[in-house]
Every structure is written in structure tokens, then in C-alpha cells.
N, C-alpha and C. Protein backbone atom coordinates (compact mmCIF):
# COMPACT_ATOMS: atom_id res chain seq x y z
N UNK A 1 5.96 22.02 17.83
CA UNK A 1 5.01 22.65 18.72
C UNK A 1 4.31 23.80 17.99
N UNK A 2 3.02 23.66 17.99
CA UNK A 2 2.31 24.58 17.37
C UNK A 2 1.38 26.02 18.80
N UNK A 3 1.67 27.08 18.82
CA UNK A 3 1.37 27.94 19.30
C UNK A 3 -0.24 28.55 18.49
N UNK A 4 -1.40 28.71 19.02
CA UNK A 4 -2.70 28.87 18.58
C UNK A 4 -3.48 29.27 19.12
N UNK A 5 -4.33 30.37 18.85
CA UNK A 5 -5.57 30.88 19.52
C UNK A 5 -6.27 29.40 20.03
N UNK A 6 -7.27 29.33 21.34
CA UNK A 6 -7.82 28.17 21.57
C UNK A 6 -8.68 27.82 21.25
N UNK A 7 -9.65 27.02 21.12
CA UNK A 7 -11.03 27.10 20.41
C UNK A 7 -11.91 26.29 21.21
N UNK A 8 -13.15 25.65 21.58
CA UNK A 8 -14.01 25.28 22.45
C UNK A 8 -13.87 23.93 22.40
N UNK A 9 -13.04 23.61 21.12
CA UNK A 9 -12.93 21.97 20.81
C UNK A 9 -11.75 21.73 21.51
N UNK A 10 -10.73 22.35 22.48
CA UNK A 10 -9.81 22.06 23.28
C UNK A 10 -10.10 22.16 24.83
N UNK A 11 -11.46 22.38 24.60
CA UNK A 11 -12.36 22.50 26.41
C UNK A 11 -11.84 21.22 27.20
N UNK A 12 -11.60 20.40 26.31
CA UNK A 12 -11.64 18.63 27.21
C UNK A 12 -10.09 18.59 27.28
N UNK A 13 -8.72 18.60 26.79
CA UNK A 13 -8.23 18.91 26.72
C UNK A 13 -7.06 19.99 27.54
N UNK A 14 -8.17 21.28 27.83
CA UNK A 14 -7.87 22.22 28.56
C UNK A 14 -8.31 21.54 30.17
N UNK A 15 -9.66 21.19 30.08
CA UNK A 15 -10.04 20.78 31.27
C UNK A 15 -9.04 19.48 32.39
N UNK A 16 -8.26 18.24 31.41
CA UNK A 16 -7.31 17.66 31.55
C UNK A 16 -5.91 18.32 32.17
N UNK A 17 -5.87 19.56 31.84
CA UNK A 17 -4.39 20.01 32.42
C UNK A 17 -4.81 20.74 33.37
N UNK A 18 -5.74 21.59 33.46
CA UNK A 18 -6.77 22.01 34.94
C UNK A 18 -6.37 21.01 35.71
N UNK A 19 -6.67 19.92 35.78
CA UNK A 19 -6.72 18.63 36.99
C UNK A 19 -5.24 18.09 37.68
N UNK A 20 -4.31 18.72 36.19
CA UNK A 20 -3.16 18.10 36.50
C UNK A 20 -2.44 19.42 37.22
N UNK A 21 -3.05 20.19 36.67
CA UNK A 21 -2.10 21.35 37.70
C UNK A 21 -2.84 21.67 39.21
N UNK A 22 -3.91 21.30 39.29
CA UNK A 22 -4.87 21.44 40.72
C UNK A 22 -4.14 20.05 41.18
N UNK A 23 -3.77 19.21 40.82
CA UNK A 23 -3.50 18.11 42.11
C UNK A 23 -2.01 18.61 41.92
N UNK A 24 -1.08 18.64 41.01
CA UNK A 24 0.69 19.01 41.46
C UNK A 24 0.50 20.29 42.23
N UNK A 25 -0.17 21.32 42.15
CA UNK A 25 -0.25 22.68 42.82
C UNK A 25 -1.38 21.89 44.92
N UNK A 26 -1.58 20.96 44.63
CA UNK A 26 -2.36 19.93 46.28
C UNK A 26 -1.13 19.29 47.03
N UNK A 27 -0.32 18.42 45.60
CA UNK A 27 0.72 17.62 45.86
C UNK A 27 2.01 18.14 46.98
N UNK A 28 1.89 20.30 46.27
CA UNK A 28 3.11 20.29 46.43
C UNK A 28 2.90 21.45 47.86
N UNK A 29 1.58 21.65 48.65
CA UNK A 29 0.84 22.05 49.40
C UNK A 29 0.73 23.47 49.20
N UNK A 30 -0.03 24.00 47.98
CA UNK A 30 0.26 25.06 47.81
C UNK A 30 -1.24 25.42 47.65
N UNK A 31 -2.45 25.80 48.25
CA UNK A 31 -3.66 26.68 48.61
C UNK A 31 -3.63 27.16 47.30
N UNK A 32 -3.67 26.94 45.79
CA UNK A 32 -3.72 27.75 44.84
C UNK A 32 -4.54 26.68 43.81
N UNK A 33 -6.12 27.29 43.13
CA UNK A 33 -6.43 26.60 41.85
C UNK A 33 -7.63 25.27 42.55
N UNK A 34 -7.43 25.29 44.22
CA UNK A 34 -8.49 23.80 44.80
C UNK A 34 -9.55 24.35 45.13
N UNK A 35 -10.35 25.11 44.67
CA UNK A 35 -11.57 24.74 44.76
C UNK A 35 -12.15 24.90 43.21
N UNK A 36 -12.89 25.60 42.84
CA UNK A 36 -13.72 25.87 41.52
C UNK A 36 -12.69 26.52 40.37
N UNK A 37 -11.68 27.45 40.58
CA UNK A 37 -11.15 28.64 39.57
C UNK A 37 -10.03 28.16 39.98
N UNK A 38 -9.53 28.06 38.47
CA UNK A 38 -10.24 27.94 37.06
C UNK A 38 -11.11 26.69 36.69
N UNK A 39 -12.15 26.61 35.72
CA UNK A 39 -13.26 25.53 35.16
C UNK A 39 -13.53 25.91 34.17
N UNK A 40 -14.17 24.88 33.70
CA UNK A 40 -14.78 25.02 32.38
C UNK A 40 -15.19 26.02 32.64
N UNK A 41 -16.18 26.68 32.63
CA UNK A 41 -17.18 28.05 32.51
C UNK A 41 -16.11 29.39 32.14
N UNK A 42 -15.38 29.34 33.28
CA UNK A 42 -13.99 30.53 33.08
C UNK A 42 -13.31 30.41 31.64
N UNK A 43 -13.00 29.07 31.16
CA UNK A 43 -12.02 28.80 29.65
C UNK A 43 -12.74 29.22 29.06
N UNK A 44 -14.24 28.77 29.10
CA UNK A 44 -15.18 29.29 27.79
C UNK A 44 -15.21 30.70 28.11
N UNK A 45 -15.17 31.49 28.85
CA UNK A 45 -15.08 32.54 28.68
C UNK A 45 -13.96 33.04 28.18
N UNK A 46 -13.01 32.78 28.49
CA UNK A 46 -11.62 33.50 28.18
C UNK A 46 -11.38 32.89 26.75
N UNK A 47 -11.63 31.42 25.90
CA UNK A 47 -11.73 31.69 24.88
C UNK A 47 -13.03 32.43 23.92
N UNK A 48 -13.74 32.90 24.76
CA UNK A 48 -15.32 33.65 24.08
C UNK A 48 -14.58 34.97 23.53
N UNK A 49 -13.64 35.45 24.50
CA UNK A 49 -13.02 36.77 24.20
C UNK A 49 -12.42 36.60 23.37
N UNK A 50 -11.74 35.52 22.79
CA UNK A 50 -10.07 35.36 21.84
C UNK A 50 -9.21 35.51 22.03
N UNK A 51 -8.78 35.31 23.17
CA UNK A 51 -7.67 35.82 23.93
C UNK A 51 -7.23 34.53 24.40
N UNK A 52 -7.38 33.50 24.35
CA UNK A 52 -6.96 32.40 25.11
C UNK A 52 -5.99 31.58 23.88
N UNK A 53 -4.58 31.28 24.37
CA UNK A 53 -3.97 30.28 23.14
C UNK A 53 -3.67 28.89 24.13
N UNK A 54 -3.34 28.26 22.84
CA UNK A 54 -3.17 26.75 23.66
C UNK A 54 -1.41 26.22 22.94
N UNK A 55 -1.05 25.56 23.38
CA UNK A 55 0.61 25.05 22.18
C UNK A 55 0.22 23.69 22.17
N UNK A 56 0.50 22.72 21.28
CA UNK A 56 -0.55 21.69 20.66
C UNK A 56 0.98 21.30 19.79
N UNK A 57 0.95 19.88 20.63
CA UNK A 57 2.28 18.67 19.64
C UNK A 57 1.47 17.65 19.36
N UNK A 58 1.71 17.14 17.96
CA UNK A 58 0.62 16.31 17.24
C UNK A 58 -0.18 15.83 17.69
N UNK A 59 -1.14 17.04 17.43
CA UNK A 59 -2.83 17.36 17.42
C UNK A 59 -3.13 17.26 19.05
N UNK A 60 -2.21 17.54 19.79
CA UNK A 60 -2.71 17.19 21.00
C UNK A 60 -2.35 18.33 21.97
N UNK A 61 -3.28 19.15 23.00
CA UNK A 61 -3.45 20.20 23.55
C UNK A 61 -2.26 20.00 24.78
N UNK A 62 -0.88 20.25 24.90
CA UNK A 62 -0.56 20.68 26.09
C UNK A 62 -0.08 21.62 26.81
N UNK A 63 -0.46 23.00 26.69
CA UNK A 63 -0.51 24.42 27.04
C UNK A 63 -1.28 24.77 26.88
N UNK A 64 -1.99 26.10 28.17
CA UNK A 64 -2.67 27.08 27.80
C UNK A 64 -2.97 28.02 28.68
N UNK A 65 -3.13 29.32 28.24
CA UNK A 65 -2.90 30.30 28.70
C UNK A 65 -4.01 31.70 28.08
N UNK A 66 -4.20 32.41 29.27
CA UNK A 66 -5.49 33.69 28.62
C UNK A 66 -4.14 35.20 29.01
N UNK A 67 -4.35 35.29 27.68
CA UNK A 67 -3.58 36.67 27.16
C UNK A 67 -4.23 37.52 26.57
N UNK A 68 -4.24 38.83 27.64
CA UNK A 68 -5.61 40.02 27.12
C UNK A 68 -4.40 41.33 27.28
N UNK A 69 -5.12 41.81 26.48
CA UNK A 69 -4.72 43.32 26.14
C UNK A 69 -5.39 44.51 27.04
N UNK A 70 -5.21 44.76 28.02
CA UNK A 70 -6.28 45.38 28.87
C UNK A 70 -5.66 45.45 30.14
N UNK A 71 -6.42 46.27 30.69
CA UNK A 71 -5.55 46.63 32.46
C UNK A 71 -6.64 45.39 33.25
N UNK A 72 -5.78 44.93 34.08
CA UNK A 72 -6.17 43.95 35.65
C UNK A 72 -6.05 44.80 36.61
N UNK A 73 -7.45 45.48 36.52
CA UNK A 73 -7.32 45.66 38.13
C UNK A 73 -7.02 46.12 39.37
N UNK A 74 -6.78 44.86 39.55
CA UNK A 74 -6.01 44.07 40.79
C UNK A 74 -4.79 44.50 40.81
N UNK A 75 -4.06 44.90 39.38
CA UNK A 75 -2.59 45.35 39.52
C UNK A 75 -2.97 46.89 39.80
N UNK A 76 -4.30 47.67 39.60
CA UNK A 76 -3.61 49.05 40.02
C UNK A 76 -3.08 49.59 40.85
N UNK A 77 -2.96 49.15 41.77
CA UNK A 77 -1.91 49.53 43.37
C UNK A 77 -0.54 49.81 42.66
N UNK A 78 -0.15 49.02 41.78
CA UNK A 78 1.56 49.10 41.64
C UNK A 78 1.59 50.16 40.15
N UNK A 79 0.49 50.75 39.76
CA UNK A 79 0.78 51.35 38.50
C UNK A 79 1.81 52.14 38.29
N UNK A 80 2.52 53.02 39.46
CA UNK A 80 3.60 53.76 39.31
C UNK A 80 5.03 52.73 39.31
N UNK A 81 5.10 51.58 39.54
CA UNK A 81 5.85 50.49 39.72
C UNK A 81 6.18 49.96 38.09
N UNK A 82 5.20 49.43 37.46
CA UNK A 82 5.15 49.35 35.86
C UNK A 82 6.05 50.15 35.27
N UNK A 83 7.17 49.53 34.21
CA UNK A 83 7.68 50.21 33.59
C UNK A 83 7.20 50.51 32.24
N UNK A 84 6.27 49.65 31.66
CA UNK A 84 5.70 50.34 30.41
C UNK A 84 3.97 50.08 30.34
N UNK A 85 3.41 50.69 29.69
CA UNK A 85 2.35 50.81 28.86
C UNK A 85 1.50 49.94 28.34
N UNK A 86 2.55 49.45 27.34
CA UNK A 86 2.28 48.64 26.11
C UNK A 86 2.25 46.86 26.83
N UNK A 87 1.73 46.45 26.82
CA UNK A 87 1.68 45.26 27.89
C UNK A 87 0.32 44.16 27.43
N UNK A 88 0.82 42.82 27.56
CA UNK A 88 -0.01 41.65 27.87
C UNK A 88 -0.66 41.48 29.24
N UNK A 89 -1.44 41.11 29.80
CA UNK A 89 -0.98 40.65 30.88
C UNK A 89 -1.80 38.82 30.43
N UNK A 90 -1.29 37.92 31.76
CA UNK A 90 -1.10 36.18 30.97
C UNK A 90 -1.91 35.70 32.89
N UNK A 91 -3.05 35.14 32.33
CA UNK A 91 -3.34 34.29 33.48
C UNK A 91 -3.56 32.73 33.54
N UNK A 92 -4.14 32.24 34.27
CA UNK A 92 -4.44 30.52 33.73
C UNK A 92 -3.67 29.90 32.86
N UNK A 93 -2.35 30.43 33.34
CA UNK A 93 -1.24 29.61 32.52
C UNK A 93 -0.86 28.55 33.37
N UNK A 94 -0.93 26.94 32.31
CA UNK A 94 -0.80 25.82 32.83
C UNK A 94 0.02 25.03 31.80
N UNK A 95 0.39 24.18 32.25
CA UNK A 95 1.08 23.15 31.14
C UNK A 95 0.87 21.31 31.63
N UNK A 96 0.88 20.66 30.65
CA UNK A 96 0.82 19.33 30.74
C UNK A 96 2.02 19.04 31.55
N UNK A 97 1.91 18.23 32.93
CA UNK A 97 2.84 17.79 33.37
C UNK A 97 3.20 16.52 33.79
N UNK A 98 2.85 15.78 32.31
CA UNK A 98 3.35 14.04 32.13
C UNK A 98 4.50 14.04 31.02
N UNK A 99 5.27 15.16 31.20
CA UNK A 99 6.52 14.86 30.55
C UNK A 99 6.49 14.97 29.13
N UNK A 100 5.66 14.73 28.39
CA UNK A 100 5.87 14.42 27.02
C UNK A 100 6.47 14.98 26.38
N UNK A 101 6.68 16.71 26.69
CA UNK A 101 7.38 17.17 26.38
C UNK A 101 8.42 17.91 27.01
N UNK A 102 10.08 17.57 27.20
CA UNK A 102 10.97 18.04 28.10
C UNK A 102 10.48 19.61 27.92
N UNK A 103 10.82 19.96 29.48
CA UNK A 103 10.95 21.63 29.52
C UNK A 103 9.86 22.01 29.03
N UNK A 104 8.52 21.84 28.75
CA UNK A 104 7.45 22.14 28.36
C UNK A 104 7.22 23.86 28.56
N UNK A 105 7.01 23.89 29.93
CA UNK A 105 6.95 25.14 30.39
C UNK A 105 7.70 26.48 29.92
N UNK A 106 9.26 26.48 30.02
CA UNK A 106 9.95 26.61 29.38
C UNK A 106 9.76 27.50 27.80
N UNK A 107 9.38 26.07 27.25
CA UNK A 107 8.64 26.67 25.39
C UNK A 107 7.85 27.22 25.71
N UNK A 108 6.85 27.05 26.48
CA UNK A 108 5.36 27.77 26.17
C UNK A 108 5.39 28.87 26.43
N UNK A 109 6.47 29.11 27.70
CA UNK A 109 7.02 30.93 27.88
C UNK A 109 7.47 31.35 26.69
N UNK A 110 8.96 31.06 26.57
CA UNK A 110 9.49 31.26 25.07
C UNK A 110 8.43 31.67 24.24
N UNK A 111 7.23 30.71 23.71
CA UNK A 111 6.10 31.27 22.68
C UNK A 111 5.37 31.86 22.56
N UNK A 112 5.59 32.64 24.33
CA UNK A 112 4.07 33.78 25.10
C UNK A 112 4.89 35.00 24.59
N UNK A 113 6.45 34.73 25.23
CA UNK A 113 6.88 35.87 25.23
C UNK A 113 7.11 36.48 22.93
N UNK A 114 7.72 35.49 22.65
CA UNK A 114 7.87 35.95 21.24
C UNK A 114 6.56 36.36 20.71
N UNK A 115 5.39 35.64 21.08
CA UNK A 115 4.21 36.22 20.50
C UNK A 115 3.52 37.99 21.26
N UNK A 116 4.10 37.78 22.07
CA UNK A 116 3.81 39.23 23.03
C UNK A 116 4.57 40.49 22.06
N UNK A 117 6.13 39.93 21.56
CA UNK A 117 7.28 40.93 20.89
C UNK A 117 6.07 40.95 19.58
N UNK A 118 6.41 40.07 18.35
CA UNK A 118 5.50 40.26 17.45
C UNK A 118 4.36 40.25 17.32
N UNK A 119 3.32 41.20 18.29
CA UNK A 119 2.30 41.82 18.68
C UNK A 119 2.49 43.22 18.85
N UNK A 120 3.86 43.39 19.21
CA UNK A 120 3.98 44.74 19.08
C UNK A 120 4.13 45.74 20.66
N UNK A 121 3.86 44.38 21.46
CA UNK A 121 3.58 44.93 22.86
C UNK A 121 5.07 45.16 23.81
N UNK A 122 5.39 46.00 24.40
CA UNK A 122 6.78 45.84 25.35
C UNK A 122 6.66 44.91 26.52
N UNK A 123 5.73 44.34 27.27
CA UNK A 123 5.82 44.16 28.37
C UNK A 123 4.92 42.99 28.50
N UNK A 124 4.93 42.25 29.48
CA UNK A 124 4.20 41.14 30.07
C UNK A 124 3.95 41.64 31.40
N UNK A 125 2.48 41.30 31.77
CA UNK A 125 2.55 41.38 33.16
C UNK A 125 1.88 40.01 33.90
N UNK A 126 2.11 39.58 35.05
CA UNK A 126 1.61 38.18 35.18
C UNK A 126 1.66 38.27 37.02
N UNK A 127 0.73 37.38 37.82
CA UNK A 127 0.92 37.19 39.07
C UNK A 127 0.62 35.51 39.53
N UNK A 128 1.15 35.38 40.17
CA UNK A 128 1.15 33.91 40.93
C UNK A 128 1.33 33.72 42.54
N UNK A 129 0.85 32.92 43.05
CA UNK A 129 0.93 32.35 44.27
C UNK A 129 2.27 32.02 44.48
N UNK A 130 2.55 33.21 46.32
CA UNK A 130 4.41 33.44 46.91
C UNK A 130 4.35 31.79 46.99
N UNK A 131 3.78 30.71 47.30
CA UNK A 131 4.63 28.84 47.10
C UNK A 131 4.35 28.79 46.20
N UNK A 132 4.21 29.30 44.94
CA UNK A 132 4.40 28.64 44.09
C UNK A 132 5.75 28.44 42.79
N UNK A 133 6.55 27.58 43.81
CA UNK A 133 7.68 27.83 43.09
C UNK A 133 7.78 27.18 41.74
N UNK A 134 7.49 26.75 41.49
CA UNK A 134 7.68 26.28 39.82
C UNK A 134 7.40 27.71 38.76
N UNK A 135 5.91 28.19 39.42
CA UNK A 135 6.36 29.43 38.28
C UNK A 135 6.86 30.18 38.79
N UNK A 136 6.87 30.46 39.67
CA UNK A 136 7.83 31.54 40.47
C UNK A 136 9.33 31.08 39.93
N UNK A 137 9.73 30.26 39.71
CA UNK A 137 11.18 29.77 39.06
C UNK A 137 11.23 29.97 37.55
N UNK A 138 9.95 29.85 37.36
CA UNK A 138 10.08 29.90 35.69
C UNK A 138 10.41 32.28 35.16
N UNK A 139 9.43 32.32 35.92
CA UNK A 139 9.22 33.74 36.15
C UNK A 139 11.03 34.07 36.10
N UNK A 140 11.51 33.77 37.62
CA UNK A 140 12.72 34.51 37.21
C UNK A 140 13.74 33.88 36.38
N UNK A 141 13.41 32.68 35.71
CA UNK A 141 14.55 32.05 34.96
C UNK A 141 13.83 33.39 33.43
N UNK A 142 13.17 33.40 33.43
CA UNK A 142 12.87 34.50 32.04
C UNK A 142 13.10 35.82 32.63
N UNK A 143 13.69 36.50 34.00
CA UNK A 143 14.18 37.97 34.09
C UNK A 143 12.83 38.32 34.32
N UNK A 144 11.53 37.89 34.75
CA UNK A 144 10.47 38.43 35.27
C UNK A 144 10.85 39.52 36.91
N UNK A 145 10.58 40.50 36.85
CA UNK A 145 10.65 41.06 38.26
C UNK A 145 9.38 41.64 38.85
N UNK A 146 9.80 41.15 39.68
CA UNK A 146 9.09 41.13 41.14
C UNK A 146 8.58 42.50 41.32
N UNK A 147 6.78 42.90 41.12
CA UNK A 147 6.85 44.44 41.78
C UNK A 147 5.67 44.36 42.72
N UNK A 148 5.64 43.67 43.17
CA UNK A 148 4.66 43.75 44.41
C UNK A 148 3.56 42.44 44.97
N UNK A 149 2.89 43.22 46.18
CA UNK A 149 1.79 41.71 46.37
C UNK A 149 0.43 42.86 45.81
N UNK A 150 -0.46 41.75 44.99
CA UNK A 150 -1.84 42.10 44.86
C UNK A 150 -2.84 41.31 45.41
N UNK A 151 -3.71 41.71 45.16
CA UNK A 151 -5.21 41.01 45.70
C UNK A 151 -5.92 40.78 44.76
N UNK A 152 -6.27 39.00 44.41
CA UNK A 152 -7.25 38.52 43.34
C UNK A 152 -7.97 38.03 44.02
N UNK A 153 -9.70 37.88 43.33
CA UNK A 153 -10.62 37.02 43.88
C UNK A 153 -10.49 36.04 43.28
N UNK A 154 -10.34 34.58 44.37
CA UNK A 154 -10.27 33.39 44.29
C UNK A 154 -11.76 32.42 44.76
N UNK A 155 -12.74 32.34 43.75
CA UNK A 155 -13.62 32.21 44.25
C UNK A 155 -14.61 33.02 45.42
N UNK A 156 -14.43 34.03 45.47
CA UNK A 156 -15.16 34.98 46.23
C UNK A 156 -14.16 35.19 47.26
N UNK A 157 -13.02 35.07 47.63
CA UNK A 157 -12.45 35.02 48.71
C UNK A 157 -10.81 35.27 47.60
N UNK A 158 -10.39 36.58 48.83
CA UNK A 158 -9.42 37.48 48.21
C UNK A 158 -8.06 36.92 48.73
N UNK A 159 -6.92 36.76 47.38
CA UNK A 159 -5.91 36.10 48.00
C UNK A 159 -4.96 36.95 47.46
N UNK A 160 -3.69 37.01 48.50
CA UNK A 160 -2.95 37.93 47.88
C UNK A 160 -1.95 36.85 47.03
N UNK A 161 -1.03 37.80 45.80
CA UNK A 161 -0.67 37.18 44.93
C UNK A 161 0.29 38.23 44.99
N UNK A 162 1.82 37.30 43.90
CA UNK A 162 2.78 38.27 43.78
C UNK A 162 3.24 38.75 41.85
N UNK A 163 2.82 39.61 41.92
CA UNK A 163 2.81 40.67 40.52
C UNK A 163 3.96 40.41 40.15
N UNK A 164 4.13 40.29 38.63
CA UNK A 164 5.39 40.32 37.83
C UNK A 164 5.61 40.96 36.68
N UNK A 165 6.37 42.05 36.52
CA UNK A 165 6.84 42.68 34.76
C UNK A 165 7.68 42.07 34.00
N UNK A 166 7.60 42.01 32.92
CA UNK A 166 8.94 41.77 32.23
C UNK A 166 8.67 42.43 30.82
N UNK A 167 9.96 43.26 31.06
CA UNK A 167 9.97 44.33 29.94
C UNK A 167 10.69 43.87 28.79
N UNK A 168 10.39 43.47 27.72
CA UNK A 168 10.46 43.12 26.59
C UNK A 168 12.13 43.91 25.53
């Protein structure tokens, strides 16, 4: 498994696991990702910045994720909640979910989080939809904690979401 900045030639690719996580996130009745956001237009942006990586098993795109160096926001309500500073925060994290690779999800954390340490950063910060248990499971199987609900725009229309640290 190769861990990699993303590049515009993984748009089709990226756009493929978009579809697969908008119908398992329909499948599993969870209001998160069905209408427009995330799309193409959003990836190209988030890889325009350089901030977007993908994890790629021979030659073929199945992870990806936008990891920026910068404050969200949306998290400032909980700033006294944050235990550090130094921080990622990780959105439009998705993974291929036709198996190909066991525990997929799993690695691609594993490779967010080691690339977060040798970056130099203490902390991850990340939020997801309260049904959405798969990452919500993944979250606390990596010691992610829980510091609050925020408010993201979801297509023009504000949804609350539940904030996560994990201190490095």
C-alpha cells in the first residue's frame, strides 16, 4: 500500500469511492454525503491546495482523504476542549468498500495517523455523522475522543456533526 499526495489523475478513481460511500452511507440510512458534497469540484479543490492524499495498491486508487493544516471553523465552539495546538484536521475520508483490501480502513487510519506523527504535528482533529457508525467505530477503535457536537454546511444546509481529538 502506497500512501500519496493526490493528483487530478485520481479524480475518476476518487469519484468511484464517492459513489460507494454515498450508497453504503443510503444503504445503511444514514442522511450523510446524498446530495452534491462531496464531488468532483470539492476534490479538485482540496487537491488544488495539496492537501489531499490517496493510498493506492497496484496502481489502483483505494483511499482518500483532505488533510489541512489550519483551523475549521466549525470546531471553534470547542477550542477550550482541544488538547493541543499542533494538529491535522482530516475530512472526506473514504475508502473502497469492495473488499480488496481486508481492514482497508483500518490502514488508511494507521497511514493518516503515522503521517500526521512524522509531520511533526500532535493531534488529529476529525468530525462525522452521530449514525455513522463505521467511522464512529473506527474513531474509537484508534482512542479518538469525543469533544463535542458542531455545525457543518452540508450543501447550504447546516448539520450537526460529532468532533473528534486524538492526541498523538
Amino acid at each position: 500500500m502506497i500512501f500519496r499526495k493526490a493528483s487530478l489523475e485520481d479524480i475518476e478513481s476518487i469519484g468511484e469511492i464517492i459513489e460507494m460511500a454515498r450508497k453504503s452511507l443510503y444503504d445503511d440510512g444514514i442522511d450523510q454525503w446524498q446530495k452534491t458534497n462531496p464531488n468532483e469540484e470539492i476534490i479538485r479543490e482540496q487537491i488544488g491546495k495539496n492537501d489531499a492524499y490517496v493510498f493506492e495498491n497496484a496502481g489502483k486508487v483505494l483511499a482518500y482523504a483532505y488533510v489541512f493544516d489550519g483551523v475549521d471553523p466549525s470546531y471553534n465552539i470547542h477550542e477550550d476542549k482541544f488538547k493541543s495546538d499542533s494538529y491535522f484536521v482530516i475530512h472526506t475520508l473514504m475508502v473502497d468498500n469492495r473488499g480488496i483490501v481486508p481492514k482497508l480502513g483500518t490502514k488508511f487510519m494507521e497511514a493518516l495517523i503515522d503521517f500526521t506523527e512524522k509531520s511533526g504535528k500532535e493531534a488529529i482533529r476529525i468530525d462525522t455523522h452521530e449514525d455513522n457508525f463505521r467511522m464512529r467505530g473506527l474513531l474509537h477503535k484508534f482512542s479518538f475522543e469525543e469533544i463535542g457536537i458542531v455545525q457543518i454546511d452540508e450543501d447550504g444546509i447546516p448539520k450537526d456533526r460529532i468532533c473528534y481529538e486524538k492526541v498523538l
